[in-house]
C-alpha atoms as a PDB file:
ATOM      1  CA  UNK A   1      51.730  52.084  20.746  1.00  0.00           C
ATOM      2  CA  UNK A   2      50.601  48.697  23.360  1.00  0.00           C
ATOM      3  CA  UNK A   3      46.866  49.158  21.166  1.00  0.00           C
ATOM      4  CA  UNK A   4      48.431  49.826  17.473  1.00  0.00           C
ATOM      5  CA  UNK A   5      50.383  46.575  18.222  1.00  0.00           C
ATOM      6  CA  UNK A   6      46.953  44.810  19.331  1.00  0.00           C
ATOM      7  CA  UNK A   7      45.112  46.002  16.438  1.00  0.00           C
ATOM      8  CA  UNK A   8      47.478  44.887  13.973  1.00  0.00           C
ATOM      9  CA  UNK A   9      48.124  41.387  15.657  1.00  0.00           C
ATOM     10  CA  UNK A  10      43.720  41.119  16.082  1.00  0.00           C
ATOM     11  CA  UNK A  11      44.370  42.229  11.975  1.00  0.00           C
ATOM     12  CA  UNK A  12      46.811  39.385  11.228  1.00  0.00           C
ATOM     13  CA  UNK A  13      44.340  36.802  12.524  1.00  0.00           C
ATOM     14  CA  UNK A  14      41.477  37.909  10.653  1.00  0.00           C
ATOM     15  CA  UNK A  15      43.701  37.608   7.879  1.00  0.00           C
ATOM     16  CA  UNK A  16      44.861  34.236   8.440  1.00  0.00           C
ATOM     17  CA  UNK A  17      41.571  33.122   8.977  1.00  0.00           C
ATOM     18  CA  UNK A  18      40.136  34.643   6.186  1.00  0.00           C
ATOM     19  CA  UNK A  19      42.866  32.854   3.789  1.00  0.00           C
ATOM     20  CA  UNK A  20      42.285  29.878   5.817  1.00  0.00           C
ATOM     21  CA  UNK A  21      38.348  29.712   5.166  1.00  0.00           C
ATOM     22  CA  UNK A  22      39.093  30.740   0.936  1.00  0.00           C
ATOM     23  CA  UNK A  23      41.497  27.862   0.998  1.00  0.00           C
ATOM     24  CA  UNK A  24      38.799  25.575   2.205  1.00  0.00           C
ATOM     25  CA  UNK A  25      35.979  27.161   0.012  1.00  0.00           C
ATOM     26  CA  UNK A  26      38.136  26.745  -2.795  1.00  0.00           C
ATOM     27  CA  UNK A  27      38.779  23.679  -2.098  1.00  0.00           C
ATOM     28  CA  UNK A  28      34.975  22.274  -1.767  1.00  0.00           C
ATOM     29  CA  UNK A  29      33.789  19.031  -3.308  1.00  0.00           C
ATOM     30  CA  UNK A  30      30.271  17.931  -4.468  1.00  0.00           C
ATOM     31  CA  UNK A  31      28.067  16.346  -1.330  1.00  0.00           C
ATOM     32  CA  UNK A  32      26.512  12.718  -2.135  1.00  0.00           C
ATOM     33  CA  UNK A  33      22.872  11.941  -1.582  1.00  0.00           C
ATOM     34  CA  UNK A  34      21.270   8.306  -1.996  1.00  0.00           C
ATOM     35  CA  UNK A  35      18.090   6.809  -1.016  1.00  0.00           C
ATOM     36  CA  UNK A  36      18.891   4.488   1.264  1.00  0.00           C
ATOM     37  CA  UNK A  37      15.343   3.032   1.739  1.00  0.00           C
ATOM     38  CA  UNK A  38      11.704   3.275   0.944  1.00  0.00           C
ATOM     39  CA  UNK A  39       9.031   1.942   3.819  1.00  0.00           C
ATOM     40  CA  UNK A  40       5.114   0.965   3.202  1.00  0.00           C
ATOM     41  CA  UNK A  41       3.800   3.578   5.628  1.00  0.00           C
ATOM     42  CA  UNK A  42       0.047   3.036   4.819  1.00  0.00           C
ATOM     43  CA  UNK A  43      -1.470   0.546   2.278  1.00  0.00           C
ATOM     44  CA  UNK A  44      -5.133  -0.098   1.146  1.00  0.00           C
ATOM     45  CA  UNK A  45      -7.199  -1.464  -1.361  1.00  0.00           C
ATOM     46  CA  UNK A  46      -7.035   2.098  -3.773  1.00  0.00           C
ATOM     47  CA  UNK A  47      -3.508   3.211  -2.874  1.00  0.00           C
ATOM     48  CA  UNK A  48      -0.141   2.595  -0.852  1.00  0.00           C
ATOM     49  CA  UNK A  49       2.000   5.568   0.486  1.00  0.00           C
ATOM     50  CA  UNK A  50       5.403   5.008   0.276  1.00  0.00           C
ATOM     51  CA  UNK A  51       8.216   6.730   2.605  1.00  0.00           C
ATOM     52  CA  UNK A  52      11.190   7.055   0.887  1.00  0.00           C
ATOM     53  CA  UNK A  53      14.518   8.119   3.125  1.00  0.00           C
ATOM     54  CA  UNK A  54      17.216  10.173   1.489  1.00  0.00           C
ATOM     55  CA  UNK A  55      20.659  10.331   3.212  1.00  0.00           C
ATOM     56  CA  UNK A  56      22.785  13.456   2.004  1.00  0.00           C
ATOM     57  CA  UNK A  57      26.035  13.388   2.992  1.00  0.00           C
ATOM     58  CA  UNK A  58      28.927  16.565   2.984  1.00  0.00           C
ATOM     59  CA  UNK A  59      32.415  15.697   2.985  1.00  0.00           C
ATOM     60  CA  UNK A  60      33.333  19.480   3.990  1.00  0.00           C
ATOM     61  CA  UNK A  61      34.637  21.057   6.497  1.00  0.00           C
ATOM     62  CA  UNK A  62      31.772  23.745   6.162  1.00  0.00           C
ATOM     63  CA  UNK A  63      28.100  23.448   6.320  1.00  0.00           C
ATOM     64  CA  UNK A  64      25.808  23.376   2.840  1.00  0.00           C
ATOM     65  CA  UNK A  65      22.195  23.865   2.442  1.00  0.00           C
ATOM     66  CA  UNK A  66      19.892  22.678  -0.010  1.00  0.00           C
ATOM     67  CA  UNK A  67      17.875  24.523  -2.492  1.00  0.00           C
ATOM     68  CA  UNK A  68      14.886  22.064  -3.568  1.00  0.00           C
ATOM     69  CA  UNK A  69      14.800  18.295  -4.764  1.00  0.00           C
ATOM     70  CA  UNK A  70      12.419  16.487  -7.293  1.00  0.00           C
ATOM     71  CA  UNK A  71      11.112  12.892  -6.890  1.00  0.00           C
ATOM     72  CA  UNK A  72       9.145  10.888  -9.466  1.00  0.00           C
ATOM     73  CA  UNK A  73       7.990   7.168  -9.050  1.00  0.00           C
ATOM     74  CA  UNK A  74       7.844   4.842 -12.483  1.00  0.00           C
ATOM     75  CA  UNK A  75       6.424   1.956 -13.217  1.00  0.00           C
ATOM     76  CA  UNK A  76       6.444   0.626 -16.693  1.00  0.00           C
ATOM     77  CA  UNK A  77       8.049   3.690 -17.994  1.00  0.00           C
ATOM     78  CA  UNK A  78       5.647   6.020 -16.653  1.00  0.00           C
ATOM     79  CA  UNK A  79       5.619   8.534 -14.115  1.00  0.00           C
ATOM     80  CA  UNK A  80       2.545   7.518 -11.576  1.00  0.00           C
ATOM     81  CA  UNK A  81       3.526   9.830  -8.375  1.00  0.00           C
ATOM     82  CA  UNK A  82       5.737  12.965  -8.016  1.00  0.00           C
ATOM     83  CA  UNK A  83       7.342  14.951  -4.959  1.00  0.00           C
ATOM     84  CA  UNK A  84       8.578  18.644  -5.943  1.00  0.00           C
ATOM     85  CA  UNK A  85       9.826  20.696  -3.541  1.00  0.00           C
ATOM     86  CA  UNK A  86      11.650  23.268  -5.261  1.00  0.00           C
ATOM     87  CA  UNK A  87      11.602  25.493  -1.805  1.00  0.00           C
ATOM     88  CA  UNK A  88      13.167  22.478   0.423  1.00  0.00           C
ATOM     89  CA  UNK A  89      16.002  23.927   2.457  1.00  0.00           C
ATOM     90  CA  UNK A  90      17.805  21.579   4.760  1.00  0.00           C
ATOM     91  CA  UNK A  91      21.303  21.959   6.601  1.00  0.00           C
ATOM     92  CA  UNK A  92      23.927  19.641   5.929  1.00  0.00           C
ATOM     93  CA  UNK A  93      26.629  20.070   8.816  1.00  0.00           C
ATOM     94  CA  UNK A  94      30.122  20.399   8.229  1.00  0.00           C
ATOM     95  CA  UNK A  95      31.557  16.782   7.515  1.00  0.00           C
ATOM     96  CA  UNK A  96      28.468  15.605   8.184  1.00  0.00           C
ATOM     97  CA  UNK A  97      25.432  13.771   7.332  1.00  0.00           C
ATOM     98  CA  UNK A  98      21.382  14.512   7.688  1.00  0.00           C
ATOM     99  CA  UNK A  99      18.378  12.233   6.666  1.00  0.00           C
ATOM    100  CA  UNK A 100      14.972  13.740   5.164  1.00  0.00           C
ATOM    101  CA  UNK A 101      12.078  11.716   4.787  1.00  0.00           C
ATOM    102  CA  UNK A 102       9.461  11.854   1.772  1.00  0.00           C
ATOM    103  CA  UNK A 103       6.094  10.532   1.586  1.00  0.00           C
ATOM    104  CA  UNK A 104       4.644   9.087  -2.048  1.00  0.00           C
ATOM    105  CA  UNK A 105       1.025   8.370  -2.861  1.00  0.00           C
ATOM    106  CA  UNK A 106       0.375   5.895  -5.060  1.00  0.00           C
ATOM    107  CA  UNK A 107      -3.553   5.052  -6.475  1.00  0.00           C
ATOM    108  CA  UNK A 108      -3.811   1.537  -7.213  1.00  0.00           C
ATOM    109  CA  UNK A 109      -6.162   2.361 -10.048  1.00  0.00           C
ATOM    110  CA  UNK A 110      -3.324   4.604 -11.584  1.00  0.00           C
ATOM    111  CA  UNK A 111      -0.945   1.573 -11.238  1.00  0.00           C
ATOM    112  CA  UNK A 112      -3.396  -0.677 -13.258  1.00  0.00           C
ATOM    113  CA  UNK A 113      -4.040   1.977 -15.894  1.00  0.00           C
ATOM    114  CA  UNK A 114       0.136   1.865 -16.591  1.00  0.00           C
ATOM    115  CA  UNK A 115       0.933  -1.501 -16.014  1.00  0.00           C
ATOM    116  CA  UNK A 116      -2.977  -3.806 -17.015  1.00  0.00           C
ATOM    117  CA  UNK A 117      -0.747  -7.243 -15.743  1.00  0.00           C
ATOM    118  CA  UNK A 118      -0.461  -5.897 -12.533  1.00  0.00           C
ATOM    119  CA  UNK A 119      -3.907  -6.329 -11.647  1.00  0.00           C
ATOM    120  CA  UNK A 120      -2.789 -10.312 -11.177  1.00  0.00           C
ATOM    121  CA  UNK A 121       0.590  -9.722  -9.923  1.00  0.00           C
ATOM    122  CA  UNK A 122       1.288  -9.589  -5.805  1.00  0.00           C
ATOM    123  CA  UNK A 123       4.259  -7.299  -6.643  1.00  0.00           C
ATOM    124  CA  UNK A 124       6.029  -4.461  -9.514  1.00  0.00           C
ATOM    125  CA  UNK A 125       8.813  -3.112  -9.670  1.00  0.00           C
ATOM    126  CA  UNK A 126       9.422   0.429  -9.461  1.00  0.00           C
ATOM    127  CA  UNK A 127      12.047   2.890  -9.795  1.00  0.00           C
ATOM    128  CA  UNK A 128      12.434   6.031  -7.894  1.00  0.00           C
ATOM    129  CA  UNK A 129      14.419   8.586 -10.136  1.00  0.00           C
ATOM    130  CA  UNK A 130      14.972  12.365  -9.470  1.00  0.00           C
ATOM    131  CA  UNK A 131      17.480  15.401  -8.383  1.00  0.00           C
ATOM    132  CA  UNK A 132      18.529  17.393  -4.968  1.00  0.00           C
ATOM    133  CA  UNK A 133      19.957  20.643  -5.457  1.00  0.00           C
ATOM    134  CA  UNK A 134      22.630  21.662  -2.602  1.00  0.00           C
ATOM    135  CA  UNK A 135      23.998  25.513  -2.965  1.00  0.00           C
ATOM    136  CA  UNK A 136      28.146  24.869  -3.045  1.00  0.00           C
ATOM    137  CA  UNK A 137      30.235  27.686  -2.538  1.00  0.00           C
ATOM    138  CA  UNK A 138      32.931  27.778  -5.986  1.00  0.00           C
ATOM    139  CA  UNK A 139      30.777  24.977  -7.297  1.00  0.00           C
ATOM    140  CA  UNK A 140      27.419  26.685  -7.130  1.00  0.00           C
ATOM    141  CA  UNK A 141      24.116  25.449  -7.053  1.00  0.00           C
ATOM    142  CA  UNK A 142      24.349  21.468  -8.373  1.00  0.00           C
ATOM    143  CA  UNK A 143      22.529  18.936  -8.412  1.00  0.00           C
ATOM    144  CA  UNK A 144      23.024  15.419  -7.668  1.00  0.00           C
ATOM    145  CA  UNK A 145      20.494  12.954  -8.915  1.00  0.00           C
ATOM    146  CA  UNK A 146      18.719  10.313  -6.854  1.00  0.00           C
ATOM    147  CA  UNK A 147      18.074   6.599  -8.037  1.00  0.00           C
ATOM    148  CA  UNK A 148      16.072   3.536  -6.157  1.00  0.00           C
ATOM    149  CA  UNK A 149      15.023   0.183  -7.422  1.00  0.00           C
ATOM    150  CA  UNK A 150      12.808  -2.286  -5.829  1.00  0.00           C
ATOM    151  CA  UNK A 151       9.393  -4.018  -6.131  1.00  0.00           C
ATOM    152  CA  UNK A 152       5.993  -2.538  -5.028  1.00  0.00           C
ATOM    153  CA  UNK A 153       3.302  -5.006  -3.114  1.00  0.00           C
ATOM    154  CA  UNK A 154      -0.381  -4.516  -4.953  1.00  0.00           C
ATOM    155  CA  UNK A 155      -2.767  -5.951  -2.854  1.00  0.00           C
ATOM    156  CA  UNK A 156      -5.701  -7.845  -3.998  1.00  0.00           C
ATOM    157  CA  UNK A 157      -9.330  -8.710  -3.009  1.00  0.00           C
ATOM    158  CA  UNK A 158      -9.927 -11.825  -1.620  1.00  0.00           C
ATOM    159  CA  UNK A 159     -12.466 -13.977  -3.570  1.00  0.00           C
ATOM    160  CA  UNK A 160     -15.711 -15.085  -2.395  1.00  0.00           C
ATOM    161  CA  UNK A 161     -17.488 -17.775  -4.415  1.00  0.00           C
ATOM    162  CA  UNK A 162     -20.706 -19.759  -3.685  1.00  0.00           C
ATOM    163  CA  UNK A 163     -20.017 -23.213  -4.305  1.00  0.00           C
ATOM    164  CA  UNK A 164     -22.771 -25.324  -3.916  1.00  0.00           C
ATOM    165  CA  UNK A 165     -26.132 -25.620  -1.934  1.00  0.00           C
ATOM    166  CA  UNK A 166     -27.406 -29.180  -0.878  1.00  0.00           C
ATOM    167  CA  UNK A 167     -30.252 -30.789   0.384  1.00  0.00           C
ATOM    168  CA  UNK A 168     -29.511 -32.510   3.757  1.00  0.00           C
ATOM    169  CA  UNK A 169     -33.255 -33.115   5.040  1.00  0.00           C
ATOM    170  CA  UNK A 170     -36.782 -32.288   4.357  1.00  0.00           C
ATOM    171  CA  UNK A 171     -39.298 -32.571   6.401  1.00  0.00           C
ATOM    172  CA  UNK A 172     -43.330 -31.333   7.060  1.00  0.00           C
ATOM    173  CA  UNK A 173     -42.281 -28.137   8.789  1.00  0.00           C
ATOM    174  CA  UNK A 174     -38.841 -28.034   8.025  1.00  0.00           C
ATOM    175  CA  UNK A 175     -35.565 -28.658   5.550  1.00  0.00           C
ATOM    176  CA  UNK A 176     -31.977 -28.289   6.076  1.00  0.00           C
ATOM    177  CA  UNK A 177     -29.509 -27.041   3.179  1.00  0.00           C
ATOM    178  CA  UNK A 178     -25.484 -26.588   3.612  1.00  0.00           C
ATOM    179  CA  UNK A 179     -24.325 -23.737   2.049  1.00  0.00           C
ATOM    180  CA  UNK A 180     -20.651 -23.973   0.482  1.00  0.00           C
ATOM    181  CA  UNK A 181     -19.030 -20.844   0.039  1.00  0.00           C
ATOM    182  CA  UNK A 182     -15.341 -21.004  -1.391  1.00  0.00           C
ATOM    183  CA  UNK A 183     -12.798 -18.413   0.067  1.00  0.00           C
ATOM    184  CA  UNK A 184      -9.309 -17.817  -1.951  1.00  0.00           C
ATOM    185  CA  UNK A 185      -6.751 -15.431  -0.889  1.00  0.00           C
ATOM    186  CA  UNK A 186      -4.261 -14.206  -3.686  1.00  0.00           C
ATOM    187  CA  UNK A 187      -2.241 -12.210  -1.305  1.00  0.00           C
ATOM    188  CA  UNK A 188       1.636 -13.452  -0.467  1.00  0.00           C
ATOM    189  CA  UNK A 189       0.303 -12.659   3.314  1.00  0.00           C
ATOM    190  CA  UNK A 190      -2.353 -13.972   5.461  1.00  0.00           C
ATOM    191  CA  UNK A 191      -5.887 -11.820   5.855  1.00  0.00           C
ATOM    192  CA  UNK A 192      -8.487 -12.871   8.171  1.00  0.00           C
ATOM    193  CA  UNK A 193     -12.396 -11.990   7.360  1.00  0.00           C
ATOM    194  CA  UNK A 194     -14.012 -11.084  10.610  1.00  0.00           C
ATOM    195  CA  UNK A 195     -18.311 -10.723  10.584  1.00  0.00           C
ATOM    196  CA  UNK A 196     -18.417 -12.713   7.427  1.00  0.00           C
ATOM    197  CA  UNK A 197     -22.312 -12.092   7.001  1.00  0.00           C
ATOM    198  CA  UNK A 198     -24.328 -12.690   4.125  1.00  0.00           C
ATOM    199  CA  UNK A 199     -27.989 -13.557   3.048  1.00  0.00           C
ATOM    200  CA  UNK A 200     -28.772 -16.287   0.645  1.00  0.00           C
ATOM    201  CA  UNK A 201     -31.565 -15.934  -2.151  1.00  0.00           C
ATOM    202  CA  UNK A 202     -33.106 -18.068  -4.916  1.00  0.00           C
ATOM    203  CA  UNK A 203     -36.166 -17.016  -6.787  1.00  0.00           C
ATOM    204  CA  UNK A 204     -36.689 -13.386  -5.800  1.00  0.00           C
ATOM    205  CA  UNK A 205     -36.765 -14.339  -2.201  1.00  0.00           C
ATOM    206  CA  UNK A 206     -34.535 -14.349   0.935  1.00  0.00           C
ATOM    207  CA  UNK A 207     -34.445 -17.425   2.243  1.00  0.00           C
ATOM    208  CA  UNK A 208     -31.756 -17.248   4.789  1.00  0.00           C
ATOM    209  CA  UNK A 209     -29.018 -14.859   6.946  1.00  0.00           C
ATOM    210  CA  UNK A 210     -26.236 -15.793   8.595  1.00  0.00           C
ATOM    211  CA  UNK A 211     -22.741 -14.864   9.784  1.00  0.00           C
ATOM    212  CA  UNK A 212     -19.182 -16.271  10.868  1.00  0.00           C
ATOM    213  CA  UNK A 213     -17.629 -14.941  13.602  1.00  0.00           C
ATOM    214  CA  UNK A 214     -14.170 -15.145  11.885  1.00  0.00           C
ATOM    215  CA  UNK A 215     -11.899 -17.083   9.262  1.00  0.00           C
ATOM    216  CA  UNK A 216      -8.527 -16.454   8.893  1.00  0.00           C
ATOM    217  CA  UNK A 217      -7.213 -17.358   4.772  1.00  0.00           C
ATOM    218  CA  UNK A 218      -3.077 -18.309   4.719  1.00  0.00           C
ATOM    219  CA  UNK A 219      -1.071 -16.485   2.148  1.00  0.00           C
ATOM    220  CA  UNK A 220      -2.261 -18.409  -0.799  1.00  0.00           C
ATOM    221  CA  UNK A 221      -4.984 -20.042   0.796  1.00  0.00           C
ATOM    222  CA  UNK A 222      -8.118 -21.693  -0.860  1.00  0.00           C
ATOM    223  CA  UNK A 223     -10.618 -22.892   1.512  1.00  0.00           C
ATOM    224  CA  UNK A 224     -14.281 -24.068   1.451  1.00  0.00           C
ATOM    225  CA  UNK A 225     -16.429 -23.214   4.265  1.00  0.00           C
ATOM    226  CA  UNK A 226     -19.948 -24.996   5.270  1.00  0.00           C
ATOM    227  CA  UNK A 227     -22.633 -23.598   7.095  1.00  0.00           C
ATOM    228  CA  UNK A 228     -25.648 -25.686   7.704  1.00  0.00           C
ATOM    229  CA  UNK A 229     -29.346 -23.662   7.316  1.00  0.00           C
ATOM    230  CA  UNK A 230     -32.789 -24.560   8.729  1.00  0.00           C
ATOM    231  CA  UNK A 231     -35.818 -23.124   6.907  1.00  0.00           C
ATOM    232  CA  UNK A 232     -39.387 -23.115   8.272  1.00  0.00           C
ATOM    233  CA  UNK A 233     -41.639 -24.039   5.513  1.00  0.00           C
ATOM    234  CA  UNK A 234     -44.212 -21.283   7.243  1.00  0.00           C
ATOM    235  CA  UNK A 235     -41.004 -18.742   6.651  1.00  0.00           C
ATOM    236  CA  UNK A 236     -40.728 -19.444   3.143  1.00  0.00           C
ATOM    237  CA  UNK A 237     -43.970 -20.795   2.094  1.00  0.00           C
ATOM    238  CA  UNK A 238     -44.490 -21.670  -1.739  1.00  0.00           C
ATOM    239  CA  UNK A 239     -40.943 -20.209  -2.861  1.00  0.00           C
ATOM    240  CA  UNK A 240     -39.317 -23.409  -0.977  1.00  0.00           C
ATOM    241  CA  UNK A 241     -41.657 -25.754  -2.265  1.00  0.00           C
ATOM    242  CA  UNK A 242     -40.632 -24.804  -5.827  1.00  0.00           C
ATOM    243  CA  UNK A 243     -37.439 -25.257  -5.293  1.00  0.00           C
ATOM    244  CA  UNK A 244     -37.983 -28.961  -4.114  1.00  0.00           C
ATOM    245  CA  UNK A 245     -40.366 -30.383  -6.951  1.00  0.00           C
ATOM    246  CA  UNK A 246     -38.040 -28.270  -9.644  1.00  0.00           C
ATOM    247  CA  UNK A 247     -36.451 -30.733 -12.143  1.00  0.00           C
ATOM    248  CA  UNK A 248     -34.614 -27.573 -13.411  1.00  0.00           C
ATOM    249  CA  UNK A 249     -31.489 -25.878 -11.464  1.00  0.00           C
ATOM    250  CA  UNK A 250     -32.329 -22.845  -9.573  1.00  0.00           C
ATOM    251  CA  UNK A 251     -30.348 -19.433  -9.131  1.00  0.00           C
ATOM    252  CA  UNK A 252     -29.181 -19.121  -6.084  1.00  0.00           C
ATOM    253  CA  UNK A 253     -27.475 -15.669  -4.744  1.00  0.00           C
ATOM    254  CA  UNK A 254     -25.466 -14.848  -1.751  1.00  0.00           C
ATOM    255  CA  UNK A 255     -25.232 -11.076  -0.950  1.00  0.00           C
ATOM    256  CA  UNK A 256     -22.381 -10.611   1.952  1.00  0.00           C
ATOM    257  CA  UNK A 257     -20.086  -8.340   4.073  1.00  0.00           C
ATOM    258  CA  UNK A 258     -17.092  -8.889   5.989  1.00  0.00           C
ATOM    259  CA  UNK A 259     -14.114  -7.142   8.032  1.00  0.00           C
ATOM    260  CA  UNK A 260     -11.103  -7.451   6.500  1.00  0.00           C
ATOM    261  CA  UNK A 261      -7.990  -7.319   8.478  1.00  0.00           C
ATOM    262  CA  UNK A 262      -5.045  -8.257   6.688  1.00  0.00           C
ATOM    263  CA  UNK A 263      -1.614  -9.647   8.590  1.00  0.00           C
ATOM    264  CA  UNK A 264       0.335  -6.063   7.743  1.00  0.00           C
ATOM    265  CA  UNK A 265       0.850  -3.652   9.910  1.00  0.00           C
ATOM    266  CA  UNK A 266       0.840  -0.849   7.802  1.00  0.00           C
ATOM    267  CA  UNK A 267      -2.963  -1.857   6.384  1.00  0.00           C
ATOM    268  CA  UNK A 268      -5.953  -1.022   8.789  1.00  0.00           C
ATOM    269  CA  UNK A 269      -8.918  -3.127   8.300  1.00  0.00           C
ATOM    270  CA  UNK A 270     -11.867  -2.277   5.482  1.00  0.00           C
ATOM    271  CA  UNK A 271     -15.060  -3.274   5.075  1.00  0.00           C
ATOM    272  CA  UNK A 272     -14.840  -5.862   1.950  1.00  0.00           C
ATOM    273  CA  UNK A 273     -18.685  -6.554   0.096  1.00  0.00           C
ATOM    274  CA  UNK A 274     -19.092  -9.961  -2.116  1.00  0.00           C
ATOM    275  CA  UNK A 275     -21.604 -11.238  -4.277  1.00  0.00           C
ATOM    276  CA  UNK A 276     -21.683 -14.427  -5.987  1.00  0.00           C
ATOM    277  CA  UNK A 277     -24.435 -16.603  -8.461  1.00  0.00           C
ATOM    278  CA  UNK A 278     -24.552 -19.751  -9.405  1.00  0.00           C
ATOM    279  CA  UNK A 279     -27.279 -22.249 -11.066  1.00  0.00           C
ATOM    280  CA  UNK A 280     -27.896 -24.992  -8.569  1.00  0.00           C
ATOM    281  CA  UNK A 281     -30.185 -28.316  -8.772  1.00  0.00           C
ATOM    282  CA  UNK A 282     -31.561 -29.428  -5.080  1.00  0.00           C
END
């Protein structure tokens, strides 16, 4: 008699439970999910990856899990980069909140092929626009779509220009030029050229090579940088001459290499090749 009571009291409580857990199922509401942020994680000269942080949040007293999401990145109108997942299964705890993180690839030469202005533009703006499917018991399998505005940072070669050549001295074994080369960065941060190197020619020959340890260009920054050369006549022989008893302007090139590290964190440095012409009288 002691275990029929047991059983049916053990009975009652599964019962009560039961009723207590369809109360609460029926009574389920839709979760919430946001992007609450998107991070540079890497950037370059031919793409930037973006890491965009989703937030879901469930208001019930049981846990949820998700069922796949969809992520695409616009610019202009167009879809350039695209997360789908349609296998993603996270756990959302009961009145609780978890945080996912997504990574995006963009290819700059994508970008310019959507949006042609913003090859001269430091920044677009972008729009993150897609859908999370969570599994709700009652409700079912929903989903709650995802929005994000904000502006994208293009990056942009920094410009290396010869400017000018002049004649500072000549003499019976020697001469001495100064070689202008005019640096503009376009970036809104600063970049520093490290092993600026180059070689300067005029008429089919080398005449010179140098290199700079380092120069460091503001955000915005035009600057002119002078480097005096000595040439041996017995170096450059007849090509030099020319070039002195020319009334005409010569072609002079400058072939060059440098390091560039800009002031980001999230770039590493590349190797950044120049080459610039320009008709010059001595």
């Amino acid at each position: 008699m002691k275990s029929s009571l047991q059983l049916l009291l053990w009975f009652a409580i599964l019962m009560l439970a039961s009723c207590a857990n369809l109360q609460q199922l029926s009574q389920a509401q839709k979760p919430t999910a946001a992007v609450t942020s998107v991070a540079v994680a890497n950037l370059s000269l031919t793409s930037i990856t973006l890491n965009a942080r989703i937030k879901l949040d469930n208001p019930n007293p049981f846990p949820l899990t998700t069922a796949g999401l969809t992520l695409d990145l616009a610019i202009a109108g167009q879809s350039l980069a695209q997360i789908q997942q349609p296998d993603t299964q996270l756990t959302l705890p009961a009145s609780g909140s978890t945080t996912t993180e997504l990574p995006i690839v963009l290819r700059f030469k994508e970008l310019f092929a959507a949006a042609d202005h913003a090859r001269q533009q430091n920044e677009v703006p972008y729009g993150l626009s897609g859908k999370i499917r969570i599994q709700v018991p009652v409700l079912g399998d929903i989903a709650i779509p995802l929005e994000y505005e904000d502006v994208l940072p293009v990056p942009r070669l920094p410009d290396v220009q010869l400017k000018d050549v002049e004649l500072l001295e000549a003499g019976f074994s020697q001469i001495k030029l100064q070689l202008q080369l005019a640096l503009d960065n376009p970036n809104s941060f600063a970049l520093t050229l490290q092993q600026l190197g180059f070689n300067l020619q005029a008429m089919g020959k080398t005449l010179s090579s140098a290199e700079l340890q380092s120069v460091t260009l503001e955000a915005g920054e035009q600057q002119t940088v002078s480097l005096p050369i000595s040439l041996r006549l017995s170096d450059v022989g007849a090509a030099l001459l020319n070039l002195l008893n020319s009334d005409q302007p010569t072609k002079f090139i400058v072939d060059g290499h440098a390091r560039l590290i800009p002031a980001l964190q999230s770039w590493q440095a590349e190797a950044l090749t120049f080459r610039s012409e320009r008709l010059i009288n001595l």
